[in-house]
Protein backbone atom coordinates (compact mmCIF):
# COMPACT_ATOMS: atom_id res chain seq x y z
CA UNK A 1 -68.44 217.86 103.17
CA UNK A 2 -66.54 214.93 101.09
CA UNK A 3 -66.23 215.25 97.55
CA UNK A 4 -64.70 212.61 95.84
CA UNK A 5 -62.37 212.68 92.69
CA UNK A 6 -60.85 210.68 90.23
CA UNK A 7 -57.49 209.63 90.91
CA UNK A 8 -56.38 212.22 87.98
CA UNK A 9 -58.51 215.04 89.37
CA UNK A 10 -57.19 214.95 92.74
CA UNK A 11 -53.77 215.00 91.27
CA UNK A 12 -54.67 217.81 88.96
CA UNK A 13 -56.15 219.81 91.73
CA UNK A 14 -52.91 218.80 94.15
CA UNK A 15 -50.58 220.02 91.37
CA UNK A 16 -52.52 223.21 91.08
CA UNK A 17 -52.99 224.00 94.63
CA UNK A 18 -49.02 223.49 94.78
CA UNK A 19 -48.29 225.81 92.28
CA UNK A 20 -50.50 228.68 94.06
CA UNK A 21 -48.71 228.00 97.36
CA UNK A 22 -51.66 226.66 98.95
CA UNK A 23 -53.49 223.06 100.57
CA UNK A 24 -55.41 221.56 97.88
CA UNK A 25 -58.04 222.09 100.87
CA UNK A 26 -57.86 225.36 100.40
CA UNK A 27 -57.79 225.60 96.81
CA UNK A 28 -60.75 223.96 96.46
CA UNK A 29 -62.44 226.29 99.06
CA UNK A 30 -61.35 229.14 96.93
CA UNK A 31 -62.48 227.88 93.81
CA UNK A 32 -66.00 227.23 95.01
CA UNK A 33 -66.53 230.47 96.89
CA UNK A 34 -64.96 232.45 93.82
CA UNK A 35 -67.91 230.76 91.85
CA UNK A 36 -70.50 230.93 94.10
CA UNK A 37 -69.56 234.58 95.10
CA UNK A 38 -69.12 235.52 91.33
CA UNK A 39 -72.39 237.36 91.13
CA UNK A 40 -72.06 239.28 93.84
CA UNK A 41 -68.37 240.17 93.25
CA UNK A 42 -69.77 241.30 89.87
CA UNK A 43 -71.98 243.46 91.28
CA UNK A 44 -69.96 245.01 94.31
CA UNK A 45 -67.43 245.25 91.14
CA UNK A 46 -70.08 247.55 88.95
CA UNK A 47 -71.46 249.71 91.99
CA UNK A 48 -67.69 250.71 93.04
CA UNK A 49 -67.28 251.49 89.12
CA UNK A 50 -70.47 253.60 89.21
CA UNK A 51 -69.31 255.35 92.20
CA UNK A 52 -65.90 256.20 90.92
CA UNK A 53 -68.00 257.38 87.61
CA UNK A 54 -70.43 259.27 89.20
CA UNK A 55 -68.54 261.36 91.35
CA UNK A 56 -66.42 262.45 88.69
CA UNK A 57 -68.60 263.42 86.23
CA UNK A 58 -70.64 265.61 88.55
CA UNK A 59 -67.07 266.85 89.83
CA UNK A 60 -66.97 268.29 86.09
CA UNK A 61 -70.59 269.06 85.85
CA UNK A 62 -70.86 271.28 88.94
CA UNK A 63 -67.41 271.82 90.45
CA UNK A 64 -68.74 274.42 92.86
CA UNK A 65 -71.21 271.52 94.09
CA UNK A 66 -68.66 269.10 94.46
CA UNK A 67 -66.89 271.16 97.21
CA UNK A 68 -68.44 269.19 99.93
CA UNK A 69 -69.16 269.90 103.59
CA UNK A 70 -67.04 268.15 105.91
CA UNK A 71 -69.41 265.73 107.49
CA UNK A 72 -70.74 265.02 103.52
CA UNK A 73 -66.87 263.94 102.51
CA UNK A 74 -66.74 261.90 105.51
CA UNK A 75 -69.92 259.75 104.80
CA UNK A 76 -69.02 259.61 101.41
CA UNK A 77 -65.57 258.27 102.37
CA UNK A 78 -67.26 255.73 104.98
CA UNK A 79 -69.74 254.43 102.31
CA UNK A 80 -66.58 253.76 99.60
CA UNK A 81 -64.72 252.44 102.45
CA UNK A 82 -67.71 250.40 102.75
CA UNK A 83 -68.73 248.48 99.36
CA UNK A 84 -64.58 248.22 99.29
CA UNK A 85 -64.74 246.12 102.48
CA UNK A 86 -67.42 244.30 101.20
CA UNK A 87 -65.90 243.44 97.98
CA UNK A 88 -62.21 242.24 99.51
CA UNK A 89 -64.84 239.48 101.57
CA UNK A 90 -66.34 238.74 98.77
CA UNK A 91 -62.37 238.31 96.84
CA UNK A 92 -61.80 235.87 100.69
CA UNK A 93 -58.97 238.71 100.87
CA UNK A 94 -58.18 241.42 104.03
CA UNK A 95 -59.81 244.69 103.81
């Protein structure tokens, strides 16, 4: 893909990308899969929240429910572990 700038842009961008530490290659990469991910990250962002939310309040709710089986922690666990995973790709950062 070739994208073309301005002679001010592609300074602009170069300057920027410096200051981050990064090719202006790669900022630009970063920039458009932030934006075209944003939706997504949004969402990953709210069903971690719910999660978080959820299990706490039923924690206070029924705390003799929320003594969980073994094998019921561990899926639990594997599921957070999960949408987490899922929402470091969507970041373009390690899990």
């Amino acid at each position: 893909m070739n994208v073309p700038f301005e002679e001010n842009e592609l300074e602009a961008v170069t300057a920027a990308a410096h200051a981050a530490g990064v090719s202006a290659r790669q900022y630009i990469r970063d920039a458009a899969l932030s934006r075209a991910l944003a939706k997504q990250t949004a969402f990953l962002d709210a069903a971690l929240e719910a999660y978080a939310y959820s299990k706490g309040a039923f924690a206070e709710v029924c705390p003799e429910d929320a003594a969980m089986n073994a094998e019921f922690r561990r899926a639990e666990e594997e599921a957070a572990r999960r949408l987490a995973e899922m929402d470091s790709q969507a970041h373009g950062t390690a899990a």
